[in-house]
N, C-alpha and C. Protein backbone atom coordinates (compact mmCIF):
# COMPACT_ATOMS: atom_id res chain seq x y z
N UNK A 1 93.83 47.21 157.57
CA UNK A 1 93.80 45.83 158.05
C UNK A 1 95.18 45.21 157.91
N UNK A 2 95.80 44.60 159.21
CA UNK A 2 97.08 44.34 158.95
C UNK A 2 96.86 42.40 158.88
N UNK A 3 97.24 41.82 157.82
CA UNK A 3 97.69 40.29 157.72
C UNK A 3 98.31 39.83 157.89
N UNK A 4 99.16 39.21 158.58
CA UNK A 4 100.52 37.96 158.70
C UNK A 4 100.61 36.59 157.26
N UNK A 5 100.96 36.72 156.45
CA UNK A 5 101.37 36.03 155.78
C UNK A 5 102.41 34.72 156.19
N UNK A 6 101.95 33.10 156.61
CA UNK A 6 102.94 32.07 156.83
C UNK A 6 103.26 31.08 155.39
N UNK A 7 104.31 30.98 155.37
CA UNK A 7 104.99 29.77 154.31
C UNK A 7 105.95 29.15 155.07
N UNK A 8 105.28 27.62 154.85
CA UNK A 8 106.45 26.58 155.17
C UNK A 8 106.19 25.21 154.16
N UNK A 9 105.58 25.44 152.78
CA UNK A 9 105.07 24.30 152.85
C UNK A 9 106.30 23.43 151.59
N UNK A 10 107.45 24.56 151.38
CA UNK A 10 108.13 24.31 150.34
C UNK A 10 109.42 24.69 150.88
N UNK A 11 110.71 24.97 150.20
CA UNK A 11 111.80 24.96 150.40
C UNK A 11 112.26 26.31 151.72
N UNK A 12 111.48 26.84 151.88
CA UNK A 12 111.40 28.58 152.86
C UNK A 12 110.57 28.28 153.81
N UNK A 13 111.50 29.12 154.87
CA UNK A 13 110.27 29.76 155.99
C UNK A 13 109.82 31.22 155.79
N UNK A 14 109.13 31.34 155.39
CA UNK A 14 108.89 32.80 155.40
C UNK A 14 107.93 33.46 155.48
N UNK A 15 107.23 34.62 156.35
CA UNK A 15 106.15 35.24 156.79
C UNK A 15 106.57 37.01 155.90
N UNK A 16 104.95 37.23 156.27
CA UNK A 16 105.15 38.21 155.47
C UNK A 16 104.14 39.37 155.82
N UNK A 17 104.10 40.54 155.82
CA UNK A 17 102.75 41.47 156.65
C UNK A 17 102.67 42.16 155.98
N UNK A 18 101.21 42.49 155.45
CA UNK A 18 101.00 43.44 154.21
C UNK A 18 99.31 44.45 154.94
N UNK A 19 99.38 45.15 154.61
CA UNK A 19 98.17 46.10 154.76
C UNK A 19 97.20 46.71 153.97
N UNK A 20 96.40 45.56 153.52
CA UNK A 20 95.11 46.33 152.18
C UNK A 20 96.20 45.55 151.16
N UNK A 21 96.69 46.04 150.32
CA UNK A 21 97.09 45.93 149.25
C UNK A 21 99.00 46.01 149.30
N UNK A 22 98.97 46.57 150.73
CA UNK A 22 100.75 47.54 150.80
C UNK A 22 101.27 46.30 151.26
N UNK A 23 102.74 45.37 150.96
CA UNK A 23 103.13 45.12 151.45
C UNK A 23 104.14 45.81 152.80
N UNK A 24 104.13 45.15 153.70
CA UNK A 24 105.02 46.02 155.18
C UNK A 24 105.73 45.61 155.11
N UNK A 25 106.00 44.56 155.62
CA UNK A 25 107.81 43.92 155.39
C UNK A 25 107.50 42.26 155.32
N UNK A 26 108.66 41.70 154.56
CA UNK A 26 108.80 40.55 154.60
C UNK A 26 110.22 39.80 154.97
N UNK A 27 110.16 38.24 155.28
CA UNK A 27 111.42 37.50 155.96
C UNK A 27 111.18 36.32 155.30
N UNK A 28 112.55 36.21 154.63
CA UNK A 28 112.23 34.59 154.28
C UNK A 28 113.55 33.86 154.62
N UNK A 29 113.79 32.88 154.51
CA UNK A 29 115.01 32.10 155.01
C UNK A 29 114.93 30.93 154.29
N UNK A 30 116.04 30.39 153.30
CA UNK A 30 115.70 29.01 152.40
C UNK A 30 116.12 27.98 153.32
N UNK A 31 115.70 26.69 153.39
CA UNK A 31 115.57 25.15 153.98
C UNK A 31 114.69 24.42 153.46
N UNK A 32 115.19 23.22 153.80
CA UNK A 32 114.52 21.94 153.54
C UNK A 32 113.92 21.23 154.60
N UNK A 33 114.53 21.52 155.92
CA UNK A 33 114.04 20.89 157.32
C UNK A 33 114.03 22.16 158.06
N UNK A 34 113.46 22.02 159.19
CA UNK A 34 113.81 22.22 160.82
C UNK A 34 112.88 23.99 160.78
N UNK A 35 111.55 23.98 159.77
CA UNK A 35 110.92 25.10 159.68
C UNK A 35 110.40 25.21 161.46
N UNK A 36 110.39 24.27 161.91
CA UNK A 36 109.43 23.73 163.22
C UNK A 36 110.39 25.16 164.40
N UNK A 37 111.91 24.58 163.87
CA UNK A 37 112.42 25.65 164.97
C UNK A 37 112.66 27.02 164.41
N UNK A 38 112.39 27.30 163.02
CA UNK A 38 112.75 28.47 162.83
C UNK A 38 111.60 29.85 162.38
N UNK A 39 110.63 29.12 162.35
CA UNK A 39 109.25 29.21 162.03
C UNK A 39 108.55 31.19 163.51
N UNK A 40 109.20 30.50 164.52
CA UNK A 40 108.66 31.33 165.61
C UNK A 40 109.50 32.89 165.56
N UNK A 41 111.17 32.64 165.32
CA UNK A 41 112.11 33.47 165.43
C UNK A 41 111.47 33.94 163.91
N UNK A 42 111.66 33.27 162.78
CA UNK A 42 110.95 34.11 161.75
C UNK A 42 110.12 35.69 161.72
N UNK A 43 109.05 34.94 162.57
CA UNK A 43 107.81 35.71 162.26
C UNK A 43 108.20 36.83 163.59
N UNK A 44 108.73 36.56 164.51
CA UNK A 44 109.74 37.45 165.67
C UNK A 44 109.92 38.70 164.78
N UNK A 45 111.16 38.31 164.03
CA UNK A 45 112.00 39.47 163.03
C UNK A 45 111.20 39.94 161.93
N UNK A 46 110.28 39.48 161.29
CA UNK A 46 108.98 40.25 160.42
C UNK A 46 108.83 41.21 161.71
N UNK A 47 107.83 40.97 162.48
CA UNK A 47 107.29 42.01 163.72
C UNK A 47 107.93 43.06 163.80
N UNK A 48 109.05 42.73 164.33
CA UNK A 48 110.04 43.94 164.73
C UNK A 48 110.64 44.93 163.73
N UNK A 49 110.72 43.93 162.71
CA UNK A 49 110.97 44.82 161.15
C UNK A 49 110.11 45.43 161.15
N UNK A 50 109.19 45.48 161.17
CA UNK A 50 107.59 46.30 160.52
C UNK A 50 107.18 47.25 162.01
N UNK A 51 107.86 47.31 163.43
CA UNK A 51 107.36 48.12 164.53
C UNK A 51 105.86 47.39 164.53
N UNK A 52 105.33 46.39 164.43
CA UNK A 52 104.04 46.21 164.77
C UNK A 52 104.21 45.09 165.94
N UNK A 53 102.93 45.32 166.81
CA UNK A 53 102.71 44.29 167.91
C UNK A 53 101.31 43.46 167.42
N UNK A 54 101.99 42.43 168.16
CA UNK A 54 101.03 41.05 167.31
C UNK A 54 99.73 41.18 168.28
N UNK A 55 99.44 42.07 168.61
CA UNK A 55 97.62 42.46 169.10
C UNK A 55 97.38 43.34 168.20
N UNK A 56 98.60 44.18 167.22
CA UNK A 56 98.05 44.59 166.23
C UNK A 56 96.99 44.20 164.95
N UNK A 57 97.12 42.28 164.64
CA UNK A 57 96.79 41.81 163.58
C UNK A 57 95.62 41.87 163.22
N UNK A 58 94.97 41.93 162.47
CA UNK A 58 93.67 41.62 161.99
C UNK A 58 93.37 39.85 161.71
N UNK A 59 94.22 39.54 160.88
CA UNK A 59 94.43 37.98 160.26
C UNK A 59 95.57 37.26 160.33
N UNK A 60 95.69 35.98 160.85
CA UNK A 60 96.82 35.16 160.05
C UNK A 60 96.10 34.35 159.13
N UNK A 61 97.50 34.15 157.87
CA UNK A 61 96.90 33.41 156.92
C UNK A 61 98.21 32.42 156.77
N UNK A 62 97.52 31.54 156.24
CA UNK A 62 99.05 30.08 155.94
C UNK A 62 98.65 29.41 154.69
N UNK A 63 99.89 28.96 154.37
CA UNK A 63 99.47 28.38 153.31
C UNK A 63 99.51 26.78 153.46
N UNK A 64 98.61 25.95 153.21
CA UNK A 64 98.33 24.93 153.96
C UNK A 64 98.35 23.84 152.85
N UNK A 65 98.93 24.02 151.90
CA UNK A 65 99.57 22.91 151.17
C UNK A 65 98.81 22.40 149.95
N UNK A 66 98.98 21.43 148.54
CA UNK A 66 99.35 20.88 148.83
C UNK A 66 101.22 20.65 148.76
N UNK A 67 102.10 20.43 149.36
CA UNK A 67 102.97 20.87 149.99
C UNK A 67 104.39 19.49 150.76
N UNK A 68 105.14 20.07 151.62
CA UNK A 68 106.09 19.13 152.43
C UNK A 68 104.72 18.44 153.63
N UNK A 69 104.59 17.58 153.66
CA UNK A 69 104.38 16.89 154.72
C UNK A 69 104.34 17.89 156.19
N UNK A 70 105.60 17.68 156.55
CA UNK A 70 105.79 18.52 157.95
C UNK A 70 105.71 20.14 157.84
N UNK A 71 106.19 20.86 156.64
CA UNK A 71 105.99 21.92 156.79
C UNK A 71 104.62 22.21 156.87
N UNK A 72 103.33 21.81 155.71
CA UNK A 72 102.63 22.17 156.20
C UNK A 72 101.84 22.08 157.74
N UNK A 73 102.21 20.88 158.06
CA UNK A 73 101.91 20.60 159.47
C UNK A 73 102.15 22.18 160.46
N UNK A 74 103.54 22.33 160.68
CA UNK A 74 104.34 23.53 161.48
C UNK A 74 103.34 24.28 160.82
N UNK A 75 103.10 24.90 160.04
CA UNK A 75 102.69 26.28 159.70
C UNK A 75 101.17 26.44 159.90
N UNK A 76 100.83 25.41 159.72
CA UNK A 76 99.05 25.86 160.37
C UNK A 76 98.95 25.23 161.84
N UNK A 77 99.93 24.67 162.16
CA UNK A 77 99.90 24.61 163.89
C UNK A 77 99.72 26.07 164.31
N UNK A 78 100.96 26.44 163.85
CA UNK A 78 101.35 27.69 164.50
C UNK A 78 100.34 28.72 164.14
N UNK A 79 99.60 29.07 162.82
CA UNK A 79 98.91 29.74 162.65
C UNK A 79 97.40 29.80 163.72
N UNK A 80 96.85 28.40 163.69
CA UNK A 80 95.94 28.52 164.58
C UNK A 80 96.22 28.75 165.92
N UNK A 81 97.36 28.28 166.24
CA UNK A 81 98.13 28.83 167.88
C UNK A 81 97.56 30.14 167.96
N UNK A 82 98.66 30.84 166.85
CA UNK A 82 98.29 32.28 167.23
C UNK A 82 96.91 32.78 166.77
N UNK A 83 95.88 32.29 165.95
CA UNK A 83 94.79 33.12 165.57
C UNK A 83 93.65 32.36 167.18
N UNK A 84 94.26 31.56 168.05
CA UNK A 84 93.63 31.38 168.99
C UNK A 84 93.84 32.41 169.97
N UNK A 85 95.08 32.25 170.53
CA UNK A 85 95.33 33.16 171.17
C UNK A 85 95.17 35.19 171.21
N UNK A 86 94.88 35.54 169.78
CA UNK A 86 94.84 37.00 169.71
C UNK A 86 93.11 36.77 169.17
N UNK A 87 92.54 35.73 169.24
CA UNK A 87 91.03 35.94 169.16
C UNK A 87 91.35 36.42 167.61
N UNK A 88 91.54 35.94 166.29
CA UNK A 88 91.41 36.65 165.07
C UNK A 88 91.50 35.47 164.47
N UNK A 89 90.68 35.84 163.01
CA UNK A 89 90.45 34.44 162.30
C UNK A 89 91.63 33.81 161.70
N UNK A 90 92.37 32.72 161.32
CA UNK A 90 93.23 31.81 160.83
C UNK A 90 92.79 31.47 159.74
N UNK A 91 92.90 31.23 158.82
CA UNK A 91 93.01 31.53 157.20
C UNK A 91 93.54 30.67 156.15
N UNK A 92 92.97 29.60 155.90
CA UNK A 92 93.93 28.54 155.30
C UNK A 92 94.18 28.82 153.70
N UNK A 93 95.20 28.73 152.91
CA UNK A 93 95.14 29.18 151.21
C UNK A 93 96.00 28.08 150.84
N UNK A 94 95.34 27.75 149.64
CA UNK A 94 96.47 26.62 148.98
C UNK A 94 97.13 27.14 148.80
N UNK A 95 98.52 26.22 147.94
CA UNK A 95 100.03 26.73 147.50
C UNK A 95 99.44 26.59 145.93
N UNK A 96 97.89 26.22 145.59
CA UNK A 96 98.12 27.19 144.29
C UNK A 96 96.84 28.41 144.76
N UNK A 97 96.79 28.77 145.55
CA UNK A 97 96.18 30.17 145.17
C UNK A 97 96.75 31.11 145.89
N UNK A 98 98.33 30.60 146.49
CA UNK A 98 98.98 31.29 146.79
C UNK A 98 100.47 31.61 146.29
N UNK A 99 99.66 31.50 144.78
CA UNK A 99 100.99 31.74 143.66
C UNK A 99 101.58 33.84 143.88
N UNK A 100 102.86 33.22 143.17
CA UNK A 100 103.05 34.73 142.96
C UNK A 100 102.11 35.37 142.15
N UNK A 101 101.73 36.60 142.02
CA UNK A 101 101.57 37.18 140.78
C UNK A 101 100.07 36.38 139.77
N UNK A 102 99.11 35.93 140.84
CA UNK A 102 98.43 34.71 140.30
C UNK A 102 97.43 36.30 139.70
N UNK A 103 96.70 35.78 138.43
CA UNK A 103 95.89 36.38 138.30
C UNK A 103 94.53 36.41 138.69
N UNK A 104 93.56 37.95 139.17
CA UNK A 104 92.53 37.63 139.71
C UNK A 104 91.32 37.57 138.48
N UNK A 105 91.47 37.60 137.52
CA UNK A 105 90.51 37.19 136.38
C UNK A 105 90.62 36.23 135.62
N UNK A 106 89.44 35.67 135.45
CA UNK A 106 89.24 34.77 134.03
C UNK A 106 89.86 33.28 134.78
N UNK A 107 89.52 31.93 134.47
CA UNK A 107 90.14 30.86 134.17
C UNK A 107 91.77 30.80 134.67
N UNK A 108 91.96 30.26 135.89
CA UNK A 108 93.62 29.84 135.91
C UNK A 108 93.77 28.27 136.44
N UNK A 109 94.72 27.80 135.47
CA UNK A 109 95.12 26.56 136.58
C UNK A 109 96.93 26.76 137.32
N UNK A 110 96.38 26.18 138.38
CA UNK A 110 97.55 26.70 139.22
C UNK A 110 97.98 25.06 139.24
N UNK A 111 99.80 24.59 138.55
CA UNK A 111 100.38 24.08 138.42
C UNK A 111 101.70 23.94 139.46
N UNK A 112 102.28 23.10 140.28
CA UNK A 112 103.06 22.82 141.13
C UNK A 112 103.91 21.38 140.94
N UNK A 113 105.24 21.26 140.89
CA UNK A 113 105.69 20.02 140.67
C UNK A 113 105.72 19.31 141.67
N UNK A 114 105.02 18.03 141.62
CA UNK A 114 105.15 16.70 142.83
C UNK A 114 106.01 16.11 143.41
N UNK A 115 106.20 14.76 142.54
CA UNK A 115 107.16 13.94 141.60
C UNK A 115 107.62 14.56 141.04
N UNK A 116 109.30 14.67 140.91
CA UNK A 116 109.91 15.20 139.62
C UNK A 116 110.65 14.81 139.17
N UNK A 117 110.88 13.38 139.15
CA UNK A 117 111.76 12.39 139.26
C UNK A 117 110.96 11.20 137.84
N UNK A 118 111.33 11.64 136.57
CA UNK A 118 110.97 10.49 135.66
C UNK A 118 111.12 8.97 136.02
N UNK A 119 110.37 8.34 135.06
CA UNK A 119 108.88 8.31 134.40
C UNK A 119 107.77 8.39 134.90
N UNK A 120 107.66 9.00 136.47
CA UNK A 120 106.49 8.88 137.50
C UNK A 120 106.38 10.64 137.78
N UNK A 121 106.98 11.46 136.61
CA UNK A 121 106.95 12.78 136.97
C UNK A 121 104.96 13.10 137.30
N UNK A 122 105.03 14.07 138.47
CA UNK A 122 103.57 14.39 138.33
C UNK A 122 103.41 15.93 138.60
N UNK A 123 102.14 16.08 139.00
CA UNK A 123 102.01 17.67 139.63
C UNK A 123 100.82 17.96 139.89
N UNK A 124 100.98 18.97 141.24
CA UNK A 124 99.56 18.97 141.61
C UNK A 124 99.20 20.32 140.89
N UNK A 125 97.67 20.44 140.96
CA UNK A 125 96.55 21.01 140.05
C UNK A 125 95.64 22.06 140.76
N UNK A 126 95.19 22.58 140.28
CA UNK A 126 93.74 23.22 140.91
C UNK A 126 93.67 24.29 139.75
N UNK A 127 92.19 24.25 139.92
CA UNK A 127 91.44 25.09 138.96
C UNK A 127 90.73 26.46 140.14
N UNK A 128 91.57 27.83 139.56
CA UNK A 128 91.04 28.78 140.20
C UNK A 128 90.72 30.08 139.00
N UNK A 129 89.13 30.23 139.57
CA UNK A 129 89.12 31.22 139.02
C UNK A 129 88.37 32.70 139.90
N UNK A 130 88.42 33.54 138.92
CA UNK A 130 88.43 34.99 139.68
C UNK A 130 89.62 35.10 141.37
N UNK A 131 90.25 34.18 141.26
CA UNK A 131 91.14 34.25 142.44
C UNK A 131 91.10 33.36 143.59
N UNK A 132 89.88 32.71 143.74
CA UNK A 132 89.74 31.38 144.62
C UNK A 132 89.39 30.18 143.80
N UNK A 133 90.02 28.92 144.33
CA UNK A 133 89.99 28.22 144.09
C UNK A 133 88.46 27.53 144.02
N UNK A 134 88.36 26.87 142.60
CA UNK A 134 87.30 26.31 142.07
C UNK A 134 86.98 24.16 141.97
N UNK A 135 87.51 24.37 142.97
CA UNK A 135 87.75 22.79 143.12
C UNK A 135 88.76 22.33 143.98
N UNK A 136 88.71 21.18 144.25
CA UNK A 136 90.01 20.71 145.20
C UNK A 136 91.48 20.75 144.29
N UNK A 137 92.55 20.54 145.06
CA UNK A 137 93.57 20.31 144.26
C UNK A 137 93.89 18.67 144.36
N UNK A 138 94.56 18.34 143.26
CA UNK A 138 94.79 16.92 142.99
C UNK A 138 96.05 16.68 142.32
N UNK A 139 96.37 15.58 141.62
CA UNK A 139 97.70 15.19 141.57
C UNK A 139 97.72 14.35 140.50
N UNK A 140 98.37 14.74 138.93
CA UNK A 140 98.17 14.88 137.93
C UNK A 140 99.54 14.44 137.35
N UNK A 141 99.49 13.16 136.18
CA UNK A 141 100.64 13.25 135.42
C UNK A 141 100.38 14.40 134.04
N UNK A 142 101.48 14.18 133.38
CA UNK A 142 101.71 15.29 132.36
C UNK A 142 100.25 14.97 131.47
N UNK A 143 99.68 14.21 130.81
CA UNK A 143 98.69 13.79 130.03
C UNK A 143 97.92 14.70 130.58
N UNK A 144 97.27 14.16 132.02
CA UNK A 144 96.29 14.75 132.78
C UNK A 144 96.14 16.54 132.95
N UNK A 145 97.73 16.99 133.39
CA UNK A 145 97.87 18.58 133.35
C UNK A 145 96.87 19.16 131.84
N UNK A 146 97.48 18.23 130.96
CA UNK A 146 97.55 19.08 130.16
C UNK A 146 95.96 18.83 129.17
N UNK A 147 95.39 17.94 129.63
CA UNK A 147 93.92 17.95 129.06
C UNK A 147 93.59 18.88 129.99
N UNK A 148 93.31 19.04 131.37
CA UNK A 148 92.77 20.30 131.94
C UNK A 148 93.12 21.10 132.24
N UNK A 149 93.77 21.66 131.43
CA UNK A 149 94.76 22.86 131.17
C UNK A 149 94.05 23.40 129.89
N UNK A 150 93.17 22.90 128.92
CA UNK A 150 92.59 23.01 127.91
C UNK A 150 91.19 23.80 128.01
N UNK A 151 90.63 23.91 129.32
CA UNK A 151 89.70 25.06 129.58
C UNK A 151 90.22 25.93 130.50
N UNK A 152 91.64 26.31 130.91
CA UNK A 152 92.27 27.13 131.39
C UNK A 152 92.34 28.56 130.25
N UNK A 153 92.20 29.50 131.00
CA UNK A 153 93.06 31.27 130.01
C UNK A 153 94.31 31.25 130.13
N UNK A 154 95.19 30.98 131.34
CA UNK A 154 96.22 30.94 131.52
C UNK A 154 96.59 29.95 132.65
N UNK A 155 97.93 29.35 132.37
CA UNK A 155 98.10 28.70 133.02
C UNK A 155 99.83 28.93 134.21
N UNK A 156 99.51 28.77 135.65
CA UNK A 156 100.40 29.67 136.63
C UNK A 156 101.12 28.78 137.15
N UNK A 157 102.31 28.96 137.43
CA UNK A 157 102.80 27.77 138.55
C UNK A 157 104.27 27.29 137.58
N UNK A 158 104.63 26.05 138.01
CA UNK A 158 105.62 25.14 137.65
C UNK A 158 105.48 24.72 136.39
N UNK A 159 105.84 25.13 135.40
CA UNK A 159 105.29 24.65 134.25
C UNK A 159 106.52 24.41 132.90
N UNK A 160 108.11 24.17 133.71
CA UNK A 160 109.09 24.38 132.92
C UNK A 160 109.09 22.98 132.22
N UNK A 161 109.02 21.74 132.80
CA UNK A 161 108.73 20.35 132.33
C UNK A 161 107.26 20.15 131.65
N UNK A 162 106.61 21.49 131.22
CA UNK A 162 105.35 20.86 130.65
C UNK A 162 105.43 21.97 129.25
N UNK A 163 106.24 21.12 128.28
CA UNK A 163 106.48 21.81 126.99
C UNK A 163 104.82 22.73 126.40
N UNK A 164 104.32 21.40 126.81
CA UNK A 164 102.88 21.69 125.98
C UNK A 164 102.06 23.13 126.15
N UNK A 165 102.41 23.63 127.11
CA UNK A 165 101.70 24.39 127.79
C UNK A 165 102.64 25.65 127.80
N UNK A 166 103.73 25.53 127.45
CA UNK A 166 104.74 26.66 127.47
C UNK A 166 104.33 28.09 126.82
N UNK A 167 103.01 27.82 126.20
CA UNK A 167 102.60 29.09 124.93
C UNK A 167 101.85 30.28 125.96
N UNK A 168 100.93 29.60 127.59
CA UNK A 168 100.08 29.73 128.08
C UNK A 168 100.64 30.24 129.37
N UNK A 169 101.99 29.63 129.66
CA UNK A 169 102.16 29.48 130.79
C UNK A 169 103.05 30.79 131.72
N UNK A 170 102.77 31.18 132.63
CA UNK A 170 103.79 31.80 133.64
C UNK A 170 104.12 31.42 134.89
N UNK A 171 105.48 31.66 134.87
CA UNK A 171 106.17 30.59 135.94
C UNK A 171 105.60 31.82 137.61
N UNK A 172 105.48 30.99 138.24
CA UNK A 172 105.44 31.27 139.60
C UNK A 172 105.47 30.33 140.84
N UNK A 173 105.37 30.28 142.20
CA UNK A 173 105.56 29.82 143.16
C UNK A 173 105.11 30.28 144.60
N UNK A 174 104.37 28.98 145.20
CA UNK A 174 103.50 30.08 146.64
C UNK A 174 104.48 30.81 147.26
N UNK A 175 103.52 32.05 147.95
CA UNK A 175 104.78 32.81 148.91
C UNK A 175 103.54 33.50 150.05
N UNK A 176 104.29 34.03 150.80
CA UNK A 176 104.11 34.32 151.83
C UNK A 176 102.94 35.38 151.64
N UNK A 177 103.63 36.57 151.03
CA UNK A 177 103.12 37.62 150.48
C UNK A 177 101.59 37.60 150.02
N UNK A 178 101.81 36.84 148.86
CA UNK A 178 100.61 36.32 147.88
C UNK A 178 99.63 35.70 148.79
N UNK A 179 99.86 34.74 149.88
CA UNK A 179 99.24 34.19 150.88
C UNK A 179 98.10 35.50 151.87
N UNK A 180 99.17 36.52 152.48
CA UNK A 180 98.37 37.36 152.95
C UNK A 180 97.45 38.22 152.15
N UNK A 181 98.28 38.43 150.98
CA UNK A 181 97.07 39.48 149.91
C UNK A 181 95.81 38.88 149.84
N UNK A 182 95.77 37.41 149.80
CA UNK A 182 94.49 36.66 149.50
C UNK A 182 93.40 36.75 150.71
N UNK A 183 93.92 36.84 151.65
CA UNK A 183 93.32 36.40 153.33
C UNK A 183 93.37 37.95 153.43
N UNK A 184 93.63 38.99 153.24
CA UNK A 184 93.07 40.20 152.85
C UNK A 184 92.13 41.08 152.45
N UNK A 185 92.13 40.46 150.94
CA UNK A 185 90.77 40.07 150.46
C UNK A 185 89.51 39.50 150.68
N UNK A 186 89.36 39.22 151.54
CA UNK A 186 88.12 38.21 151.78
C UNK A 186 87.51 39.02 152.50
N UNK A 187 86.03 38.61 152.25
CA UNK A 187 85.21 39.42 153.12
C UNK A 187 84.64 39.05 154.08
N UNK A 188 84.76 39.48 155.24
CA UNK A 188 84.31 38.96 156.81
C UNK A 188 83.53 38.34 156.74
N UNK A 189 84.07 36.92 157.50
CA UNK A 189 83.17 35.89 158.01
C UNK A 189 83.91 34.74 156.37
N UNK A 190 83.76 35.03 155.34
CA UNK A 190 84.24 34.33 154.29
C UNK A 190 85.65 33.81 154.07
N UNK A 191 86.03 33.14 155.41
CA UNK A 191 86.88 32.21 155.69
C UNK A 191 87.57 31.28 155.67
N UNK A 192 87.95 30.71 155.00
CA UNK A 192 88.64 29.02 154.52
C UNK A 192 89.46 28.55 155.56
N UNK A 193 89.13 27.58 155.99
CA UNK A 193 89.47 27.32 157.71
C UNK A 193 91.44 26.59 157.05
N UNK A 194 91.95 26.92 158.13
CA UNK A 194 93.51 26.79 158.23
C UNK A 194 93.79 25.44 158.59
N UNK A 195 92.88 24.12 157.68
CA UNK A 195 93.52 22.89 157.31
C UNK A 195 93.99 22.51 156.58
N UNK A 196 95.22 21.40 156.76
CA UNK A 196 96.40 20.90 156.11
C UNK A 196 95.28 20.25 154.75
N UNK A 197 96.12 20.64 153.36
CA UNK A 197 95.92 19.73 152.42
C UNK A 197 96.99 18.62 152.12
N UNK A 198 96.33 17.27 152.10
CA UNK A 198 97.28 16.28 152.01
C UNK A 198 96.67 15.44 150.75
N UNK A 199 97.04 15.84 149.55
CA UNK A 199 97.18 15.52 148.28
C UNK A 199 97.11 13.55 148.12
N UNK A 200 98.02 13.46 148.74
CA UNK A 200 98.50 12.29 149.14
C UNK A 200 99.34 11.84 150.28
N UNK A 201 99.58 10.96 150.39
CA UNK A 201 100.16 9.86 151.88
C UNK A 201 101.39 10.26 151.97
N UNK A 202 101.62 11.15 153.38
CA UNK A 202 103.01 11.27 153.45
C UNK A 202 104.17 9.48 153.06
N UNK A 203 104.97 10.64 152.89
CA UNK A 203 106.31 9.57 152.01
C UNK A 203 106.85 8.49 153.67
N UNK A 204 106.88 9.21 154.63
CA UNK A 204 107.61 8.47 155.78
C UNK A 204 106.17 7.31 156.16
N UNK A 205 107.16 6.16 156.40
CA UNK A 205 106.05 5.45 157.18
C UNK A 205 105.35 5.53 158.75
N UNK A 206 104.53 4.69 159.07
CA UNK A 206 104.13 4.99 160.98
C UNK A 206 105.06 4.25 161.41
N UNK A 207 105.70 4.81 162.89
CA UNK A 207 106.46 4.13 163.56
C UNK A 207 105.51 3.08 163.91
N UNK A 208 105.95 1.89 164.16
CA UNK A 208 105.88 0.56 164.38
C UNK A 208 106.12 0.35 166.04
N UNK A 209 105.24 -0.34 166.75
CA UNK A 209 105.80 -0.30 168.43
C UNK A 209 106.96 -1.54 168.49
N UNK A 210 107.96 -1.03 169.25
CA UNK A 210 109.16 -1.97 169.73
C UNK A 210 108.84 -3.40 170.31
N UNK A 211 108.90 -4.43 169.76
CA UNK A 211 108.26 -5.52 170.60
C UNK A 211 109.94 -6.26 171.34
N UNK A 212 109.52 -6.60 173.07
CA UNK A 212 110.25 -6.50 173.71
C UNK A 212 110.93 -7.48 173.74
């Protein structure tokens, strides 16, 4: 079974194609903007790296935030684009259960920094266990992490500003990779549809109409 792995929801564009368990090849490219135009040529040069044709796929999977505003937007556009067009299911995974290296047993909370900007530092949350997520994700100051972090086994993600937790913790970050291994895993028909998580209110305001 071949997967397409998408990330845009953080500082990278990067896709990724793995088979069962094998990773095939991966592309990543670091940014802060303009995933929208680089997003297509990306996943182009994965393809061609790997000799596969995109009627080859079984799945796309994306990671659908919670995340940048616009990136996640671009990346599950595009994902459902293409899981429309090649007739194959589209695959939505948070950016915490699409940690590196996340573990598939026991109790995890998957930790991500928000805010990182004191005294309003925050971070988003989710409680996953055996490997899918066990609740929504939400958006947590340090107090909060760290009381529910207290029925966690281990705790995954961003966790260099959270002293408390330093005994428990391993650092990681969503990726592409980790994204397809998950949407891999799943067993047909057991789907998590490829919508944007929006934690909270994007930062930009609505344009306003020009009055003449």
């Amino acid at each position: 079974m071949l997967v397409l792995g998408i990330n845009t929801v953080a500082d990278v564009c990067e896709a990724a194609l793995v088979e069962g368990e094998r990773v095939v090849a991966h592309v990543s490219e670091p940014m802060t903007q303009g995933h929208d135009a680089r997003l297509a040529p990306v996943v182009q040069q994965l393809m061609s790296q790997a000799g596969v044709e995109f009627t080859q796929l079984d799945r796309v999977a994306v990671i659908v935030g919670p995340g940048s505003f616009t990136g996640v937007r671009v990346g599950v556009a595009f994902a459902r684009a293409l899981g429309m067009t090649l007739e194959i299911p589209a695959i939505g995974v948070s950016s915490l259960e699409a940690l590196d290296d996340l573990p598939r047993e026991g109790k995890v909370l998957g930790v991500l920094a928000a805010k990182r900007r004191p005294p309003h530092r925050t971070w988003w949350v989710q409680q996953i266990v055996a490997g899918r997520a066990a609740g929504e994700a939400g958006e947590l100051d340090e107090a909060g992490v760290v009381t529910l972090a207290a029925d966690a086994n281990v705790i995954c993600g961003e966790t260099a500003d959270l002293p408390a937790l330093s005994a428990r913790a391993a650092a990681a970050r969503p990726g592409a990779i980790a994204a397809a291994l998950f949407a891999a895993r799943l067993a047909a028909g057991d789907f998590p549809a490829a919508r944007p998580i929006y934690v909270r209110e994007p930062d930009a305001a609505p344009m306003r109409p020009v009055r003449s």
